[in-house]
Protein backbone atom coordinates (compact mmCIF):
# COMPACT_ATOMS: atom_id res chain seq x y z
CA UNK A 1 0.00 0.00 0.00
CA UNK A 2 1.08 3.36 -0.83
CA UNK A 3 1.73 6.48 1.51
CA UNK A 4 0.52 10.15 0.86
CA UNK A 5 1.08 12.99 3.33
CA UNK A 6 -0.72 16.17 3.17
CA UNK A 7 0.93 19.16 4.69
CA UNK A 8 -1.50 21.95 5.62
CA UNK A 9 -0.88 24.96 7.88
CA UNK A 10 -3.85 23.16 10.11
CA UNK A 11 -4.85 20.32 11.02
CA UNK A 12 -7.30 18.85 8.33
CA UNK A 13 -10.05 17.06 9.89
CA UNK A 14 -14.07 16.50 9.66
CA UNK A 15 -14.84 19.24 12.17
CA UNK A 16 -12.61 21.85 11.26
CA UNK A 17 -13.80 25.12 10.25
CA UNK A 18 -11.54 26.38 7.56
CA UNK A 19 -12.58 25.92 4.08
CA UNK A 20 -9.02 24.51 3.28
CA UNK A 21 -8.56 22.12 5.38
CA UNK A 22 -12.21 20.42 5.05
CA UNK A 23 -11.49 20.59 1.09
CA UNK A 24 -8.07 18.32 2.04
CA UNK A 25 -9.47 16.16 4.71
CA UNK A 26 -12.20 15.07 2.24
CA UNK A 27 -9.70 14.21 -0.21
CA UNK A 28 -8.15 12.46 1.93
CA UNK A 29 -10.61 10.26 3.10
CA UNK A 30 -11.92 9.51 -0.68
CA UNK A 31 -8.32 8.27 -1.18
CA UNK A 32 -8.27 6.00 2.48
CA UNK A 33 -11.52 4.53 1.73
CA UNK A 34 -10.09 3.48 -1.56
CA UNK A 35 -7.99 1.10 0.34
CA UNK A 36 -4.97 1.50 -1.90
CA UNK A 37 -3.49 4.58 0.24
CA UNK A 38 -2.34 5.32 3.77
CA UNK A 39 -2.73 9.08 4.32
CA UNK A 40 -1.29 11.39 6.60
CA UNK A 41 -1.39 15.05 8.01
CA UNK A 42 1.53 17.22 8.75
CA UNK A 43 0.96 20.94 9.84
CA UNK A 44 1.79 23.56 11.73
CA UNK A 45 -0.66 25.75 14.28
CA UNK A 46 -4.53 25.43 15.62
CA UNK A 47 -4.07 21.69 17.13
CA UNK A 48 -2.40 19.61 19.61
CA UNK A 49 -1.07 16.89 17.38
CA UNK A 50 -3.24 14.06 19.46
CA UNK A 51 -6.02 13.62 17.10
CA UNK A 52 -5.25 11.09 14.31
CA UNK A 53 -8.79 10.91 12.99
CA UNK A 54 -8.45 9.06 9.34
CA UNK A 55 -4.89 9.19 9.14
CA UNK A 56 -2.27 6.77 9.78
CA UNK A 57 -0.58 9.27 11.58
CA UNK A 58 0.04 13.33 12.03
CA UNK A 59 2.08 15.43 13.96
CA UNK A 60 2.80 19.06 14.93
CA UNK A 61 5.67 20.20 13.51
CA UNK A 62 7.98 23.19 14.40
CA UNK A 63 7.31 26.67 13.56
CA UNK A 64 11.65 28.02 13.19
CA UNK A 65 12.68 27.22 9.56
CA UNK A 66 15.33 24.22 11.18
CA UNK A 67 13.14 22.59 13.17
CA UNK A 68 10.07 22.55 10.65
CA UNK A 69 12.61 20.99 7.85
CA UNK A 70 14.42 18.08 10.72
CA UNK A 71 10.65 17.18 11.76
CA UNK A 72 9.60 16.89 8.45
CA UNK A 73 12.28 14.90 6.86
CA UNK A 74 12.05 12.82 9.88
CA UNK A 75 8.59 12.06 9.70
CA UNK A 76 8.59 11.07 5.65
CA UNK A 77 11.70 8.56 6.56
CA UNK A 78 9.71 6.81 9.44
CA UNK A 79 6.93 6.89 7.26
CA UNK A 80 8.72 5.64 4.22
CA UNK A 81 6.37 8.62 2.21
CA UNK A 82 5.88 8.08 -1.75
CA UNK A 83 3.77 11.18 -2.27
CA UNK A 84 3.99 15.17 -0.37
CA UNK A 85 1.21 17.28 -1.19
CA UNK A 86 1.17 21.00 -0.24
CA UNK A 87 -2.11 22.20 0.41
CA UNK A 88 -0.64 25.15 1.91
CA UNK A 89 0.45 29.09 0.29
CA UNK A 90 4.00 28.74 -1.92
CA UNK A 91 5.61 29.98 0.58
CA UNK A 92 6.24 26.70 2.69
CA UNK A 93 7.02 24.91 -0.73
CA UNK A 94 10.65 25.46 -1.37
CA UNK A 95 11.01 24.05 2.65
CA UNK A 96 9.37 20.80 1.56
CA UNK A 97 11.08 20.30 -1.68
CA UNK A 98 14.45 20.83 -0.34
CA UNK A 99 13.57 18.37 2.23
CA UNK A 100 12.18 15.76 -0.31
CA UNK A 101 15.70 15.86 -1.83
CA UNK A 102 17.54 15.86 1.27
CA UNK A 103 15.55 12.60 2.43
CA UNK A 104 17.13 10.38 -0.93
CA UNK A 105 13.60 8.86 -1.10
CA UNK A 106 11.71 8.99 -4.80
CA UNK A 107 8.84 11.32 -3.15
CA UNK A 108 6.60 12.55 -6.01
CA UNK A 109 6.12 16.23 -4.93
CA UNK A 110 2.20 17.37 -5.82
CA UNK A 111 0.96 21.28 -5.43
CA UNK A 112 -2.70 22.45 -5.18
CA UNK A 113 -3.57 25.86 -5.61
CA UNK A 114 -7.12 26.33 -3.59
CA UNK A 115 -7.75 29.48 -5.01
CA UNK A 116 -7.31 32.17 -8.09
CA UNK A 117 -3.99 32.71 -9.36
CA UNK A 118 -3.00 36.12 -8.78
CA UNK A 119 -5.39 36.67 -6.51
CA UNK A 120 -3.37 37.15 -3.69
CA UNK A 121 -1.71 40.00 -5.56
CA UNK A 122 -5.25 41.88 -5.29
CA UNK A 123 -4.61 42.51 -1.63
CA UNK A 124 -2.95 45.43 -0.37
CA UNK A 125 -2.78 47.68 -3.57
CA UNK A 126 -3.65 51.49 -4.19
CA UNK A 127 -6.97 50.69 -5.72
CA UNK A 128 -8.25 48.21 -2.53
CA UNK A 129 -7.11 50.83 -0.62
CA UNK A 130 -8.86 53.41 -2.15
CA UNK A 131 -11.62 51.56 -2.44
CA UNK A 132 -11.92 50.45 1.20
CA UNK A 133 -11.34 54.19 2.59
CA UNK A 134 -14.29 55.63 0.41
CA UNK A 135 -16.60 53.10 2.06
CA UNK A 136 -15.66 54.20 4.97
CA UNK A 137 -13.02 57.07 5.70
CA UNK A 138 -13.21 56.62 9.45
CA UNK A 139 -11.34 53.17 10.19
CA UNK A 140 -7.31 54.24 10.92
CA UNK A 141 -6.82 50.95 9.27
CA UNK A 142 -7.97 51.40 6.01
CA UNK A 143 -5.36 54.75 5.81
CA UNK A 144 -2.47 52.60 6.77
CA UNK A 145 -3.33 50.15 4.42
CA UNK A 146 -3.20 52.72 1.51
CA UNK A 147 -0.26 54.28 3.15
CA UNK A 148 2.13 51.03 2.89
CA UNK A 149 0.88 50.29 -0.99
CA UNK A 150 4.02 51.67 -2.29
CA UNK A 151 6.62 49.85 -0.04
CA UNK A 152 4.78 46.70 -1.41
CA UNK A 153 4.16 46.85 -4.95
CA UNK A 154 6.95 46.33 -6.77
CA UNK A 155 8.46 43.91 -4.17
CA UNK A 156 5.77 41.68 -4.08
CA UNK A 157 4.99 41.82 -8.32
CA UNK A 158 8.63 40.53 -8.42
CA UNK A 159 7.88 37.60 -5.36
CA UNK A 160 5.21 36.15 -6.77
CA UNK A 161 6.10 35.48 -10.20
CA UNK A 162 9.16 33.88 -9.01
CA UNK A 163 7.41 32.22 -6.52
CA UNK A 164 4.77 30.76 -9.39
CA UNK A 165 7.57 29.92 -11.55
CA UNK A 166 10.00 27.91 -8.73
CA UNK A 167 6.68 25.78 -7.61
CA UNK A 168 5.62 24.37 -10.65
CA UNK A 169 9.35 23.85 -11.78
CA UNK A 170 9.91 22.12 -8.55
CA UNK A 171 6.38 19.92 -8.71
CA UNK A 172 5.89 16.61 -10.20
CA UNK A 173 2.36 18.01 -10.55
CA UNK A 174 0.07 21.77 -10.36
CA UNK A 175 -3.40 21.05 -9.39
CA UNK A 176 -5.88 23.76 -9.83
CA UNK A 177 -9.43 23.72 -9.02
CA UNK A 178 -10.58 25.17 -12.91
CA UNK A 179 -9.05 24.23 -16.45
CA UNK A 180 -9.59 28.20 -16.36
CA UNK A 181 -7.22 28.95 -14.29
CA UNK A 182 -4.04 27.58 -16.16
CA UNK A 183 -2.91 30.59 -18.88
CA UNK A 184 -3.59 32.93 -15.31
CA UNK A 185 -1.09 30.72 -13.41
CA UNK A 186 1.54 30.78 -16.41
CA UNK A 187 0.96 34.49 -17.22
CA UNK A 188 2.07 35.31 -13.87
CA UNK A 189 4.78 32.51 -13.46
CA UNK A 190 5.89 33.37 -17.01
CA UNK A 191 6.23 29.84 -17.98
CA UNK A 192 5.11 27.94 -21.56
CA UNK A 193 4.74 24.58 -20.48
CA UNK A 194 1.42 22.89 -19.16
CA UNK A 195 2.05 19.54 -18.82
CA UNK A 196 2.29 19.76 -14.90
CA UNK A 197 -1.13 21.17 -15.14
CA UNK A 198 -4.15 19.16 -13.90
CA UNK A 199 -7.36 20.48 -12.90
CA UNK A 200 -9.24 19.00 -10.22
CA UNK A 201 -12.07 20.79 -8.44
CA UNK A 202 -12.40 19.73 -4.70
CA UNK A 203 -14.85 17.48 -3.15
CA UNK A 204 -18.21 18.82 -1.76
CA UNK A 205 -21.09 16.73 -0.69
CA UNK A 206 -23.93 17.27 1.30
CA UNK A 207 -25.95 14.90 3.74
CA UNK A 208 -28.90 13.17 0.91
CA UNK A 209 -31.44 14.28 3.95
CA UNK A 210 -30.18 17.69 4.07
CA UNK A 211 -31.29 18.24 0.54
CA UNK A 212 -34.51 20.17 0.85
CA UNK A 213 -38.13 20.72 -1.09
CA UNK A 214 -37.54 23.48 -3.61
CA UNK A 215 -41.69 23.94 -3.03
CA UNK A 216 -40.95 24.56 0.38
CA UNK A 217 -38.79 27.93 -0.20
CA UNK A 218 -39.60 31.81 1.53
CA UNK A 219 -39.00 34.80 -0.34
CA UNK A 220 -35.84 35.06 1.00
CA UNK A 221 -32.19 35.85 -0.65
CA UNK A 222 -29.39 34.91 0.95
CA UNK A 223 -25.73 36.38 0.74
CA UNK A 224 -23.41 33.57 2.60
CA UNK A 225 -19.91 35.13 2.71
CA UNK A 226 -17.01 36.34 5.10
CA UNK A 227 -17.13 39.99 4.84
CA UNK A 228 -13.64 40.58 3.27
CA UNK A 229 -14.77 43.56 0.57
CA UNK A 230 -11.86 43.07 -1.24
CA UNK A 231 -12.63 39.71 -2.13
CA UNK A 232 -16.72 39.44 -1.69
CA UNK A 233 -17.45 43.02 -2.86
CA UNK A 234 -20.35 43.17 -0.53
CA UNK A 235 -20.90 46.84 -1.43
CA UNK A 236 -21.76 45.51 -4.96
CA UNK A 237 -24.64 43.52 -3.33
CA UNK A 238 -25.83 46.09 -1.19
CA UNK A 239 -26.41 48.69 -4.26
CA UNK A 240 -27.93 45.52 -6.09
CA UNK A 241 -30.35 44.97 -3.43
CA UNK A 242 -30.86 48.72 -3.02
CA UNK A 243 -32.43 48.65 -6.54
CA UNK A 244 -34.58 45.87 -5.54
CA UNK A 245 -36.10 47.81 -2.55
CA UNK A 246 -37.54 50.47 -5.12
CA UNK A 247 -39.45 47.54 -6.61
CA UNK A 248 -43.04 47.49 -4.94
CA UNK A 249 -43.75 44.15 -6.49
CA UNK A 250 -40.83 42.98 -4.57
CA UNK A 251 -41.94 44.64 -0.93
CA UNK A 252 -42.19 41.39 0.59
CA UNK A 253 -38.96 39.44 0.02
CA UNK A 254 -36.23 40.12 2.38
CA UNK A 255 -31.95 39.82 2.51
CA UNK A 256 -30.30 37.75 4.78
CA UNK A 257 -26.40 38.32 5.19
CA UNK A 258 -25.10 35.51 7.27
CA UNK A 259 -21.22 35.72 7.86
CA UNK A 260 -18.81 37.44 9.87
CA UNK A 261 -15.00 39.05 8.89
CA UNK A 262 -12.86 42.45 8.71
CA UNK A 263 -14.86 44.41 6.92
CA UNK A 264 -17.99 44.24 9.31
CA UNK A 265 -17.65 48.17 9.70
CA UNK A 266 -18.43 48.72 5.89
CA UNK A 267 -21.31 46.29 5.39
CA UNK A 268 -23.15 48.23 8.28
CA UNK A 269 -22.20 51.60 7.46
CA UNK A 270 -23.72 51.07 3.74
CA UNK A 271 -27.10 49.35 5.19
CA UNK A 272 -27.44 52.72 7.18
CA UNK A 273 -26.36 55.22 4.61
CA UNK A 274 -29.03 53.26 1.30
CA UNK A 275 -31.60 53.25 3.93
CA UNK A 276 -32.30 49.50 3.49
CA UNK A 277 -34.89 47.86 4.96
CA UNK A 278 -35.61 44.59 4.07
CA UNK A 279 -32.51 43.21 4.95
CA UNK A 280 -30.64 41.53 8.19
CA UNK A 281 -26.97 40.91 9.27
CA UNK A 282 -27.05 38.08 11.28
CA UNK A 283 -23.60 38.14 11.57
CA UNK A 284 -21.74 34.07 11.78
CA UNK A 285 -24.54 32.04 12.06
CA UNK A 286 -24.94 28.17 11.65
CA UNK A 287 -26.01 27.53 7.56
CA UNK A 288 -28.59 24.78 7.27
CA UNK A 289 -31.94 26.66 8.62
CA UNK A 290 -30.85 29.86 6.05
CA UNK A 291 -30.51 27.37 3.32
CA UNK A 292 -33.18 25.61 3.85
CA UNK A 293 -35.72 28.18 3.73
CA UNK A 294 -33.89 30.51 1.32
CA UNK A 295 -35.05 31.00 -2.73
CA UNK A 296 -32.34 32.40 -4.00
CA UNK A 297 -28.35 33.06 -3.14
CA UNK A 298 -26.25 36.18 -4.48
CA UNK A 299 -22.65 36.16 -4.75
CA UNK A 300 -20.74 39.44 -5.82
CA UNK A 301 -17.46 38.08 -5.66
CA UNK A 302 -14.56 39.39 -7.75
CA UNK A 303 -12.73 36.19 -7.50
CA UNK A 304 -12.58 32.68 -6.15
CA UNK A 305 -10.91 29.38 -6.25
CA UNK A 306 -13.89 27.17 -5.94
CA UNK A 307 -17.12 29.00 -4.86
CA UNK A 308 -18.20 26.70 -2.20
CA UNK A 309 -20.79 28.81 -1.03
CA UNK A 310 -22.82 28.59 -4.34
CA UNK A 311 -22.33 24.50 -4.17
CA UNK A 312 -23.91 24.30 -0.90
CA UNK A 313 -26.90 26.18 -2.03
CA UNK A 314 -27.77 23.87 -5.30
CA UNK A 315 -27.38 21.02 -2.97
CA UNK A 316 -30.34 22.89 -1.11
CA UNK A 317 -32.08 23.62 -4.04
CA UNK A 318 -31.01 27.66 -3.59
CA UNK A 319 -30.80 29.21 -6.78
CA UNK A 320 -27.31 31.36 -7.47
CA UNK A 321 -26.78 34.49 -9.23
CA UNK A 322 -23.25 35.29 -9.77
CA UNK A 323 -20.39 37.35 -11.61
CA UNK A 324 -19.10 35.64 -14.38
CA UNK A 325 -15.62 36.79 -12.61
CA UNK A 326 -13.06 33.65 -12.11
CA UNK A 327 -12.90 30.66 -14.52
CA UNK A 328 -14.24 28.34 -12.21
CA UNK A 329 -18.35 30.23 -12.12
CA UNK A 330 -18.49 28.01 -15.25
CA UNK A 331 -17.71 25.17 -13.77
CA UNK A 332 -20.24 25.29 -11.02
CA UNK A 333 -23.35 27.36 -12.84
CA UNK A 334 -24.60 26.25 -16.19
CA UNK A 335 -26.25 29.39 -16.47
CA UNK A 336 -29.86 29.46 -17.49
CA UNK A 337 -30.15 25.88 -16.11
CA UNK A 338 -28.89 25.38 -12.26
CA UNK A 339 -28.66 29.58 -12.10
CA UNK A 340 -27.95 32.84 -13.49
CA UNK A 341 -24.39 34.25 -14.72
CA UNK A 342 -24.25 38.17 -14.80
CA UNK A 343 -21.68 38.55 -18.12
CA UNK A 344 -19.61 41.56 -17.20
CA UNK A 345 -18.20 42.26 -13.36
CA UNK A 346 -19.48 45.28 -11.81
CA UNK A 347 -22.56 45.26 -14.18
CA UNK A 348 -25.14 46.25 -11.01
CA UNK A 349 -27.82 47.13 -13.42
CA UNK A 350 -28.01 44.04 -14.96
CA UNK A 351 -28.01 42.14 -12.06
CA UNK A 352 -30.62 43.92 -10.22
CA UNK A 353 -32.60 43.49 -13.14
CA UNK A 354 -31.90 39.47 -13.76
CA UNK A 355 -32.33 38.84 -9.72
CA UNK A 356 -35.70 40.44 -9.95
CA UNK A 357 -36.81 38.72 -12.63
CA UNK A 358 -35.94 35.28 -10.84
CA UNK A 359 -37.72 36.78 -7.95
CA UNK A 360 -40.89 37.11 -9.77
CA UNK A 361 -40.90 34.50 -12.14
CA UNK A 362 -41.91 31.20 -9.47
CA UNK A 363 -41.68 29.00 -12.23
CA UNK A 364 -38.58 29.64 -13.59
CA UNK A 365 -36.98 29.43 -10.15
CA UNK A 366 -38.23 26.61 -8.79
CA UNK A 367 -36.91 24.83 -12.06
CA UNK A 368 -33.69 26.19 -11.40
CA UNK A 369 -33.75 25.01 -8.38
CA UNK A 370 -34.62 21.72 -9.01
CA UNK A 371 -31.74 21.71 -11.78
CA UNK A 372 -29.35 22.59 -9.35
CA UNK A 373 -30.11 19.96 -6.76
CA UNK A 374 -29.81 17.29 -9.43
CA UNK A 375 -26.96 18.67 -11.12
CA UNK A 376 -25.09 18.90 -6.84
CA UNK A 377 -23.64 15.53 -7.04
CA UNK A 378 -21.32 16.34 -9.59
CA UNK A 379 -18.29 16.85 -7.30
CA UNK A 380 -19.07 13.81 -4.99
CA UNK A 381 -16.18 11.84 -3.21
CA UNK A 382 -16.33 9.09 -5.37
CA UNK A 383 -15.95 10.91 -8.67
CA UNK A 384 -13.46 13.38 -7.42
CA UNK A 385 -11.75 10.89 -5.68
CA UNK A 386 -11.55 8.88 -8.89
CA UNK A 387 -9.58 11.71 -10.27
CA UNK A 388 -7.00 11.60 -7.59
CA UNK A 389 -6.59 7.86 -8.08
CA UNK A 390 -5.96 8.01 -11.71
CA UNK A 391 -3.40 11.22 -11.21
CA UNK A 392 -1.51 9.36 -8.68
CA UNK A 393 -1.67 6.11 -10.76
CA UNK A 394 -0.08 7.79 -13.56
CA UNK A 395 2.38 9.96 -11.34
């Protein structure tokens, strides 16, 4: 039987909270209950080390630079390892693959980008910045933030190409989680060859119970999302839903906002200042009771690695309305059929105008909706899974 050990900067278990390392636990799992792998978990912060869960074994390693490299290269030769996957930022990488040499085992070194490439160069620049102080001018924060922009441009334009280029050069294989994504990661990492390239979405699956009646749905919309504007351009939903207040025929549907981050301050500030009425911040709040009573979910985000948030809310029969902003909106929304693609980013007009129309037209949506509960089961375990048995096979 073969050996795989995922790194992660946290431990990757069933109850975790952290998008990341649910996405790496369930991959992991697929591949144990396979029964041709042993897995384990290596990481760094947020757990004790004593929970072993589904692996064959885990462990805590060192935060200084030394002792994370010793403890790794110790664990892989008491392991006897065949296969390191970094489900962690770059920045750990070159650590790992000069410890996969150092070892003088035939490790097969994998890399899986769980989000956008290049979208990590989005945050801190001039424009976000800009853009956060004219939301709201009276957070210190949002002044430094703008303030340090030039001490970090250039520096970190020059980082992350190289750091693009010296990963996939030093992987056996790239995983992203969209086809889409592979002429962003190589115009950034300046590189011509793709065959390292394989995309792989990650694994999401809902309990069969928890999928609900679409009959059963409120006029309710739902926006499920940390509150990081940068990212989730809330203010883009909040103007959006502003134009649906002014709508008499739509008087009696109301906005839930359930989630919880950084950018609290501007998300409240803009409910006050638009005057909106129909519409409550719940703050973090448990899912499943929103969803299951919910018609519709808007996302505004400018960018993504797999929209998670969207795939939970087909699996309830929630109907999605989205940007047509990162390669991977294709992937999840046939749009027309399991929900609605708005074309061009930014485009608030047509958006307002498309979400009211779903709003209106019960017919339409509860087709959707039934679409997009059949259509769910597309990134199950098993078929997922399949694709990690077949890239390992071949590795």
């Amino acid at each position: 039987m073969k050996r795989i050990l995922f790194y992660s900067e946290n431990f990757c278990g069933d109850k975790i909270k952290g998008g990341l390392e649910v996405a790496t636990f369930r991959i992991a799992k697929a591949l144990k209950d396979s029964g041709d792998w042993e897995v384990y978990n290596v990481f760094r912060s947020k757990s004790d080390g004593k929970e072993k869960s589904i692996y064959s074994d885990v462990i805590k390693l060192g935060k200084a630079d030394f002792k994370f490299r010793k403890e790794l290269a110790k664990f892989i030769s008491d392991n006897e390892i065949d296969v390191v996957v970094n489900m962690s930022r770059f920045y750990r990488h070159p650590h790992i693959v000069k410890v996969v040499k150092e070892s003088g085992r035939n490790v097969k070194i994998i890399f899986m980008q769980h989000f956008a490439p290049g979208s990590e160069m989005k945050k801190p620049t001039f424009n976000s910045g800009f853009h956060l102080l004219k939301l709201n001018p009276y957070n210190p924060l949002y002044w430094l933030r703008s303030s340090i922009y030039p001490i970090l441009k250039l520096p970190r334009r020059f980082k992350f190409s190289n750091i693009y280029k010296s990963t996939y050069q030093d992987s056996d294989k790239v995983i992203l989680l969209s086809g889409g994504y592979k002429d962003d990661y190589c115009k950034i990492g300046k590189i011509s060859d793709k065959s390292k390239f394989l995309a792989i979405p990650n694994i999401f699956e809902v309990e069969s119970n928890a999928k609900s009646q679409v009959q059963r749905k409120e006029k309710r919309v739902l926006i499920l999302s940390r509150m990081d504007e940068i990212q989730k351009r809330m203010s883009l939903a909040l103007q959006i839903w502003a134009m649906i207040e002014k709508d008499p025929d739509l008087k009696d549907w109301q906005l839930d906002i359930v989630g919880s981050g950084h950018n609290e301050d501007i998300v409240k500030r803009l409910i006050r200042k638009l005057k909106l009425k129909n519409i409550t911040y719940h703050g973090w709040q448990p899912r499943e009771d929103f969803l299951q009573k919910s018609s519709i979910l808007m996302s505004t985000s400018e960018y993504e690695g797999l929209p998670l948030a969207i795939l939970e809310a087909q699996a309830y029969g929630v109907v999605p309305i989205a940007f047509d902003s990162y390669a991977s909106i294709r992937d999840v929304i046939e749009d027309g059929f399991n929900g609605v693609v708005i074309e061009h980013f930014g485009d608030c007009d047509t958006f307002a105008k498309k979400l009211a129309n779903l709003m209106k037209d019960e017919k339409k949506r509860l087709q959707l909706a039934q679409n997009a509960v059949n259509s769910s089961g597309k990134f199950s375990s098993e078929k997922i899974g399949n694709q990690w048995l077949e890239m390992l096979e071949k590795l």
